[in-house]
C-alpha atoms as a PDB file:
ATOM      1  CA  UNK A   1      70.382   3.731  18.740  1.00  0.00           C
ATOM      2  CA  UNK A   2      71.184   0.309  19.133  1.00  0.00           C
ATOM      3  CA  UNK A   3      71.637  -1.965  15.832  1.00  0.00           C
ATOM      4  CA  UNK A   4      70.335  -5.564  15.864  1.00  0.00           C
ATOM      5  CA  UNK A   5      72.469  -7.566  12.894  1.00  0.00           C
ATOM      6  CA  UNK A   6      70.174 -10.778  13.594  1.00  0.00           C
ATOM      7  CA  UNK A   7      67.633  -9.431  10.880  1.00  0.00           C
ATOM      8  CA  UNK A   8      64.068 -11.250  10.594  1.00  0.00           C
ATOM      9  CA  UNK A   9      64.158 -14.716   9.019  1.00  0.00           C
ATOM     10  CA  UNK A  10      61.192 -15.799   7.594  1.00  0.00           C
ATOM     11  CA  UNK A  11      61.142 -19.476   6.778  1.00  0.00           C
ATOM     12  CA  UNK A  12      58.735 -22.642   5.568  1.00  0.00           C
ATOM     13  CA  UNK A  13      58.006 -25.312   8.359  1.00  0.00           C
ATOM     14  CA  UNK A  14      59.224 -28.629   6.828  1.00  0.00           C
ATOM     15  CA  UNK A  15      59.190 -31.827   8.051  1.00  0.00           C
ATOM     16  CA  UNK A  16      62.378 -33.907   8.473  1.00  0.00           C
ATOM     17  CA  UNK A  17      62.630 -36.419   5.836  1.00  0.00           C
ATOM     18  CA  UNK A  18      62.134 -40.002   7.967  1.00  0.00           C
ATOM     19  CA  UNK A  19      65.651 -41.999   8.449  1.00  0.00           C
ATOM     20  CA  UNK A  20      66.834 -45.136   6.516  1.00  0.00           C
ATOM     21  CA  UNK A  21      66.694 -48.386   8.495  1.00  0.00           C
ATOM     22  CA  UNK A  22      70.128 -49.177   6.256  1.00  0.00           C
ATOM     23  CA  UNK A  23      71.754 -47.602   3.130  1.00  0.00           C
ATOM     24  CA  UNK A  24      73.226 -50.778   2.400  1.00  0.00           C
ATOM     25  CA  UNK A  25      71.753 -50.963  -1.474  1.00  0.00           C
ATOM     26  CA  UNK A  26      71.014 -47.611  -1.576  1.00  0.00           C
ATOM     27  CA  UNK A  27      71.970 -44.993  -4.115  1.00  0.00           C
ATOM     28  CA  UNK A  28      74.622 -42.232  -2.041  1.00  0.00           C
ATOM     29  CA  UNK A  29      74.812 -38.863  -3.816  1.00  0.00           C
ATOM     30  CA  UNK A  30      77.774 -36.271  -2.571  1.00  0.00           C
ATOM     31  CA  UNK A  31      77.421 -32.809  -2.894  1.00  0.00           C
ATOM     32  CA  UNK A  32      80.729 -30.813  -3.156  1.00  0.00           C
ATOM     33  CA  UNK A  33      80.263 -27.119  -2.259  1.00  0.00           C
ATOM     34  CA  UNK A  34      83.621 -26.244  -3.346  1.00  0.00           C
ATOM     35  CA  UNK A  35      85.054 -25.042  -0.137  1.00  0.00           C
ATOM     36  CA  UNK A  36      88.476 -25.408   0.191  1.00  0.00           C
ATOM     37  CA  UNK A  37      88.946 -28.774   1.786  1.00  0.00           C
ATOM     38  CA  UNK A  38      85.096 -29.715   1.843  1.00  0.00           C
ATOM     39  CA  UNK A  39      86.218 -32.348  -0.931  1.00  0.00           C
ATOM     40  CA  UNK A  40      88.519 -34.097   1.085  1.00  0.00           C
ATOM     41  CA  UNK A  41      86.085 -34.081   4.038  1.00  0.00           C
ATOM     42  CA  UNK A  42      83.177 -35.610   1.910  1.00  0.00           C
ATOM     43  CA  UNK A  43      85.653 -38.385   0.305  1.00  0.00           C
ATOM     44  CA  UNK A  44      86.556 -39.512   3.439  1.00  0.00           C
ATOM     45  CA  UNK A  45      83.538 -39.585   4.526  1.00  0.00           C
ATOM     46  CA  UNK A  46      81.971 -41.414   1.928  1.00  0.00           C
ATOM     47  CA  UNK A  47      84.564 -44.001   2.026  1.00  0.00           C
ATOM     48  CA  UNK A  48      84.219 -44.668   5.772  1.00  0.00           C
ATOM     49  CA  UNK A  49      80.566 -45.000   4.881  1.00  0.00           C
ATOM     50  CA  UNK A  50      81.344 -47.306   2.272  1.00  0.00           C
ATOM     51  CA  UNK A  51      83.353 -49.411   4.611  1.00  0.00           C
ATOM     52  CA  UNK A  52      80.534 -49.983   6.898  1.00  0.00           C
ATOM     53  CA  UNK A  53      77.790 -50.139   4.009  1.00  0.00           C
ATOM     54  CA  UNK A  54      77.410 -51.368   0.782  1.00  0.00           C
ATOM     55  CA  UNK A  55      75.754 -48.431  -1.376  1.00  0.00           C
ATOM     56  CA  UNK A  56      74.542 -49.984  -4.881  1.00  0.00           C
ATOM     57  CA  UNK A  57      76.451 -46.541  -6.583  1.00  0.00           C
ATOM     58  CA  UNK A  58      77.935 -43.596  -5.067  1.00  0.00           C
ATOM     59  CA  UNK A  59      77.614 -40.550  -8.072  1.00  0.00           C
ATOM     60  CA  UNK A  60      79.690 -37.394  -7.174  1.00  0.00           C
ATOM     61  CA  UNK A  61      78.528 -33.533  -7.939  1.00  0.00           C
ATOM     62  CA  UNK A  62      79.290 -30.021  -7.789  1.00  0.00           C
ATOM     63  CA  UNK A  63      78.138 -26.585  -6.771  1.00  0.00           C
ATOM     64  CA  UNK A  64      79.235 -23.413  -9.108  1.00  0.00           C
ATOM     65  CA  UNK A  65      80.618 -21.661  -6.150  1.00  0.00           C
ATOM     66  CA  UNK A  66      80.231 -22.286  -1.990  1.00  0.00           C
ATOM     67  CA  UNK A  67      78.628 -19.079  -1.310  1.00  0.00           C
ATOM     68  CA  UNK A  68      75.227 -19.950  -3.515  1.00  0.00           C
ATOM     69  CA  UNK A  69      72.471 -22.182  -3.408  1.00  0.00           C
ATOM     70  CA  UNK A  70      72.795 -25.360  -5.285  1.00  0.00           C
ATOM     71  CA  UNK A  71      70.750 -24.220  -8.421  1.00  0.00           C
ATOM     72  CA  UNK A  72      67.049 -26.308  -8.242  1.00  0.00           C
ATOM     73  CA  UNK A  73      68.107 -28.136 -11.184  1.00  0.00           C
ATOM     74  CA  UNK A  74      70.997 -29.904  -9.316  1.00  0.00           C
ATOM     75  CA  UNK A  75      69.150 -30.308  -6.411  1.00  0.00           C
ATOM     76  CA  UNK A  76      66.027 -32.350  -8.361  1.00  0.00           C
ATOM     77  CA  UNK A  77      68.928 -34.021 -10.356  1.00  0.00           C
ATOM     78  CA  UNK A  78      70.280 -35.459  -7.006  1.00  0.00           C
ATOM     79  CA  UNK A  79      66.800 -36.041  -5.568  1.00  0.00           C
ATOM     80  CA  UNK A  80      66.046 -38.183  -8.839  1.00  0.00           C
ATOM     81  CA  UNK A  81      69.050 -40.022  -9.291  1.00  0.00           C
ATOM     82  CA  UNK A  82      69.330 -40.845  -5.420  1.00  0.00           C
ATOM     83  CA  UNK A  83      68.097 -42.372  -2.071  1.00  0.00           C
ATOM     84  CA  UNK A  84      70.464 -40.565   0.403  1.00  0.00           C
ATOM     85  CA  UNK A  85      72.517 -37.540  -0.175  1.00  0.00           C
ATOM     86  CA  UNK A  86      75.885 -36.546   1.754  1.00  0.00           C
ATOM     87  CA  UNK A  87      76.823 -32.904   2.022  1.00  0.00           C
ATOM     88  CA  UNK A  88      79.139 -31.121   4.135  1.00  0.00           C
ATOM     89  CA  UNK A  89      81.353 -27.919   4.126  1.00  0.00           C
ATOM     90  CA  UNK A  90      85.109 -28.353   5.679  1.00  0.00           C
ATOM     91  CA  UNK A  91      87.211 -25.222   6.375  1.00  0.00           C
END
């Protein structure tokens, strides 16, 4: 017998969202997962971005723990609160 680990995954078709023209003026929300260095990976990041573009705020948040699903509630909170959102994991 011969074990596949792969598993089924059974997922919703979604479109991409469409891409910004600029995020100059725009509203930049960052996601920390809590990984070890995902932090410093996403604050670098953001300020290289904010070199090149002038967001109109840049509002910071965290995950409970890397190896769960942002609850919805954080995830509408971001949606709501932003135009673009910047999330990464860094090991």
């Amino acid at each position: 017998m011969i074990y596949d680990p792969r598993g089924v995954v059974h997922a919703e078709h979604r479109e991409i969202a469409p891409r910004v023209g600029s995020a100059a003026g725009l509203r930049l929300g960052v996601l920390d997962n809590t990984k070890w260095n995902g932090w410093r990976v996403l604050e670098r990041t953001a300020a290289i971005l904010g070199e090149q573009t002038p967001f109109a705020s840049v509002t910071r948040y965290k995950k409970e723990s890397f190896s769960v699903n942002a609850e919805p509630e954080l995830i509408a909170r971001i949606v709501a609160e932003n135009d673009v959102a910047l999330v990464g994991i860094g090991d």
